[in-house]
C-alpha atoms as a PDB file:
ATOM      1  CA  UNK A   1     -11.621 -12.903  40.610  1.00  0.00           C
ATOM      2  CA  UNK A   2     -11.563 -12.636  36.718  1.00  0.00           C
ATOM      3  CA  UNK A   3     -14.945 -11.366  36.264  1.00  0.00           C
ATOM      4  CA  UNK A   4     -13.974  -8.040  34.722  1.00  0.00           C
ATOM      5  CA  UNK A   5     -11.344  -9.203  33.138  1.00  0.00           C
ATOM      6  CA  UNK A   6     -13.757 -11.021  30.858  1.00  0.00           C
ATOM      7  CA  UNK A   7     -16.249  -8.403  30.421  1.00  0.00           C
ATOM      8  CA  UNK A   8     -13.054  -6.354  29.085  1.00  0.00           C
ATOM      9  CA  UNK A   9     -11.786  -8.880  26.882  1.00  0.00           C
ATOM     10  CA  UNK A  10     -15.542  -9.476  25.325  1.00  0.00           C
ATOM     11  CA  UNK A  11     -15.290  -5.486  24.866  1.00  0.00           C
ATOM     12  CA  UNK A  12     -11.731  -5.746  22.867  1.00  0.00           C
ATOM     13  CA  UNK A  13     -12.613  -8.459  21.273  1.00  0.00           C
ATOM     14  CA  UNK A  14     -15.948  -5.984  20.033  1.00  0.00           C
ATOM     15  CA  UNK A  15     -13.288  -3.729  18.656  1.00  0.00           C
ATOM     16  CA  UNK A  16     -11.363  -6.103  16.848  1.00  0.00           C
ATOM     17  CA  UNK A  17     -14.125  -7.304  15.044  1.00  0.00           C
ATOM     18  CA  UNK A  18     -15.352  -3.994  14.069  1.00  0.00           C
ATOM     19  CA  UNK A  19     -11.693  -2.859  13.451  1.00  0.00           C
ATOM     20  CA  UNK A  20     -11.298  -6.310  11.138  1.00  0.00           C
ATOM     21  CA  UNK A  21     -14.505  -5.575   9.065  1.00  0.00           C
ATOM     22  CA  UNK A  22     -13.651  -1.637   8.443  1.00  0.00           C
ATOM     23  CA  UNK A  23     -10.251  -3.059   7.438  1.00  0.00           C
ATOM     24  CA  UNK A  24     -11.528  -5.214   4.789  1.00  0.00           C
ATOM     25  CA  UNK A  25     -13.841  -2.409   3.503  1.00  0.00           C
ATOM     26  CA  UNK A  26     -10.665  -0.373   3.550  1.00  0.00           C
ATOM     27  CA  UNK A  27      -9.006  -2.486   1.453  1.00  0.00           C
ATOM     28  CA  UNK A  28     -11.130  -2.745  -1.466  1.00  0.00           C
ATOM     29  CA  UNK A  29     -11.539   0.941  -1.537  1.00  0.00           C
ATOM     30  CA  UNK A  30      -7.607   1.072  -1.636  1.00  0.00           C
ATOM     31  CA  UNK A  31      -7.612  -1.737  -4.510  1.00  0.00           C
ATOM     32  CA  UNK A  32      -8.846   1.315  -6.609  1.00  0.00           C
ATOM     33  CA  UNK A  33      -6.662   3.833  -6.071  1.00  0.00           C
ATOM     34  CA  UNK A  34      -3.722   4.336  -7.914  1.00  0.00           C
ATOM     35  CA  UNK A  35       0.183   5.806  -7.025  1.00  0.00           C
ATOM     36  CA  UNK A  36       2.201   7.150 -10.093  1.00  0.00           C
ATOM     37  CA  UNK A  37       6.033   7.404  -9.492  1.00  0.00           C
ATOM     38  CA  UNK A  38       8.295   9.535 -11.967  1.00  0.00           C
ATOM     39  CA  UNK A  39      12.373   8.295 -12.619  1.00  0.00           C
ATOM     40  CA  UNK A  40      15.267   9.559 -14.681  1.00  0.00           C
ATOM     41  CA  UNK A  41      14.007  12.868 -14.145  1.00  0.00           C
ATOM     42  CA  UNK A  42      10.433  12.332 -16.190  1.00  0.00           C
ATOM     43  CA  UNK A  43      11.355  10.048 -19.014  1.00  0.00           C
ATOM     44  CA  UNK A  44       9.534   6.201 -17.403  1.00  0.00           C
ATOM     45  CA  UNK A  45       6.361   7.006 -15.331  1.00  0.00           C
ATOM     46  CA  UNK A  46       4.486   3.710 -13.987  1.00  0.00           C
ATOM     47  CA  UNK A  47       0.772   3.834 -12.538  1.00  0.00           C
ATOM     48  CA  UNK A  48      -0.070   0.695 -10.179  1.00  0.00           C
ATOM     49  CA  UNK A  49      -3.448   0.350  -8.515  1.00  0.00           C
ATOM     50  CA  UNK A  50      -3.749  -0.749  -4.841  1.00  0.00           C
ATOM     51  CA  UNK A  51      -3.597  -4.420  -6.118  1.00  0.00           C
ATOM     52  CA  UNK A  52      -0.087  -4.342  -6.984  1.00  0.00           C
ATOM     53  CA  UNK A  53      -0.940  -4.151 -10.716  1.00  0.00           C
ATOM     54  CA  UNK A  54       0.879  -2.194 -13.006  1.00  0.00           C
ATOM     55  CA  UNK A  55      -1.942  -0.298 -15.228  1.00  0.00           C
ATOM     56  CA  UNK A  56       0.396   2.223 -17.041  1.00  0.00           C
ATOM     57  CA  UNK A  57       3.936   2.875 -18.061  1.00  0.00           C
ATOM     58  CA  UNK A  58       5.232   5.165 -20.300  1.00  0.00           C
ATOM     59  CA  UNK A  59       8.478   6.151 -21.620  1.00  0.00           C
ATOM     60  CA  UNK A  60       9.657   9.161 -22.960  1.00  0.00           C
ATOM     61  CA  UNK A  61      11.500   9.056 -26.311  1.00  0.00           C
ATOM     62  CA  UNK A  62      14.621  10.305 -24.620  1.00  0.00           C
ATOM     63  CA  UNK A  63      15.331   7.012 -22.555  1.00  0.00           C
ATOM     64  CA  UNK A  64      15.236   4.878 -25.454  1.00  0.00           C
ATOM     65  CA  UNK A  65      18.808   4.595 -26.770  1.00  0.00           C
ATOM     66  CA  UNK A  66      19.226   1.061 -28.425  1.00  0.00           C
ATOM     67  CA  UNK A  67      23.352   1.734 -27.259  1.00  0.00           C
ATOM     68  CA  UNK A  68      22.284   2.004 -23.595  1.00  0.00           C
ATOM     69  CA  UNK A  69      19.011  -0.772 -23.188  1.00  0.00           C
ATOM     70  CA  UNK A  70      20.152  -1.722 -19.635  1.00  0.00           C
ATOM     71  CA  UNK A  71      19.797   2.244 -18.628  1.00  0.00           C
ATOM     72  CA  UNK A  72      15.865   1.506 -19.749  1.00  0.00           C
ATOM     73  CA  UNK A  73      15.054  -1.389 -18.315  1.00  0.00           C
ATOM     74  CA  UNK A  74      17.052   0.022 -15.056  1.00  0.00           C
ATOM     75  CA  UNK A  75      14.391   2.749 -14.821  1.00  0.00           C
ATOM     76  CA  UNK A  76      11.202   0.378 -15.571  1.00  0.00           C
ATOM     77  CA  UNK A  77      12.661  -1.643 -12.565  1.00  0.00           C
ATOM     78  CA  UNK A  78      13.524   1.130 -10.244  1.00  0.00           C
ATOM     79  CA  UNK A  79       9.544   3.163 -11.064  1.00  0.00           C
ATOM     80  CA  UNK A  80       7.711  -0.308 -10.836  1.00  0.00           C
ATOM     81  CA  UNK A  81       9.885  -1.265  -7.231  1.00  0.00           C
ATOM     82  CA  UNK A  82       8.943   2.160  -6.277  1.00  0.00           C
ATOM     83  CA  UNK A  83       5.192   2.132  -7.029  1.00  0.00           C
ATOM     84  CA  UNK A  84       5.170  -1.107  -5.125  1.00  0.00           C
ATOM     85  CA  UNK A  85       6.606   0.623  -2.282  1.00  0.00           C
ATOM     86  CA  UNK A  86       4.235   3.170  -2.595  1.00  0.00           C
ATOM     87  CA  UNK A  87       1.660   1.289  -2.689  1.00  0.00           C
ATOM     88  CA  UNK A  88       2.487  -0.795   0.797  1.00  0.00           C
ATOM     89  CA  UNK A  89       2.960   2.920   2.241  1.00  0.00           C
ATOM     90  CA  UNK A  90      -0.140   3.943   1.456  1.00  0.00           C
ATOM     91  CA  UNK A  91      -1.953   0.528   3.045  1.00  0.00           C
ATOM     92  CA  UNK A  92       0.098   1.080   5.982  1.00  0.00           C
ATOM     93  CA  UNK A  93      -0.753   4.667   6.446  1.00  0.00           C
ATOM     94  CA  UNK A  94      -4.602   4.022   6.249  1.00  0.00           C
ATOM     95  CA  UNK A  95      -4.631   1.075   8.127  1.00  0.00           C
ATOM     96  CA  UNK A  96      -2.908   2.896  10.592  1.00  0.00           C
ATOM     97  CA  UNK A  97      -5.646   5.146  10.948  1.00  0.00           C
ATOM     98  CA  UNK A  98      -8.101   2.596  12.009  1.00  0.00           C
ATOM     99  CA  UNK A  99      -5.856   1.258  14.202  1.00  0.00           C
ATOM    100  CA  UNK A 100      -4.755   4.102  15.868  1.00  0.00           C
ATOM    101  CA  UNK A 101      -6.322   4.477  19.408  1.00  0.00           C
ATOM    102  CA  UNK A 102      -7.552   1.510  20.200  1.00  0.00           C
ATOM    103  CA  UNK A 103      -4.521   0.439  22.599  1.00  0.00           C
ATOM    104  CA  UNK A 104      -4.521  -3.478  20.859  1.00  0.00           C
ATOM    105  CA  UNK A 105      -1.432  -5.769  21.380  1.00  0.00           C
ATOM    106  CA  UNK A 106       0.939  -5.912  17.971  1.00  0.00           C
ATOM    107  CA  UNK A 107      -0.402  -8.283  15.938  1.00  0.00           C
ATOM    108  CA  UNK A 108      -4.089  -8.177  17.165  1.00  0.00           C
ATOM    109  CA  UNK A 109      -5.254  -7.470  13.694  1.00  0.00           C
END
């Protein structure tokens, strides 16, 4: 009565295995790449790796003005938020990829 029904779930469970260990690979591939995000038109750039990790930020000399600090540190928070949500975008996206297709319930993986 459920003998094919186990052969199938053996076979998806296959899938998520394989799925699981590309994932991981995928992961630490993604650890290394880097998003940059741009605000105030240019003047605070921030570069964060796929780790969450903020490896650059600069500031241009035009968005320092000791009568306006909370404008600066405004921008540092608004490119750093926006790197992070870069950076979940672009984990989503190529995890999507390998997900794609494989007709799994949400939350399989």
């Amino acid at each position: 009565m459920f003998g094919g029904m186990g052969g199938n779930m053996a076979g998806m469970m296959k899938k998520v295995q394989k799925v699981q260990a590309q994932m991981q690979k995928m992961q630490e591939e993604l650890k290394k790449r880097t998003v940059e995000v741009s605000v105030g038109g240019g003047v605070v750039k921030a570069v964060m790796n796929g780790e969450k990790i903020v490896e650059s930020l600069s500031i241009d000399k035009a968005a320092v003005d000791p009568e306006d600090v909370e404008m600066l540190q405004d921008l540092i928070v608004s490119a750093i938020n926006e790197c992070g949500k870069k950076v979940d975008e672009m984990m989503q996206s190529e995890m999507a990829k390998l997900t794609s297709g494989l007709g799994l319930p949400p939350g399989m993986i």
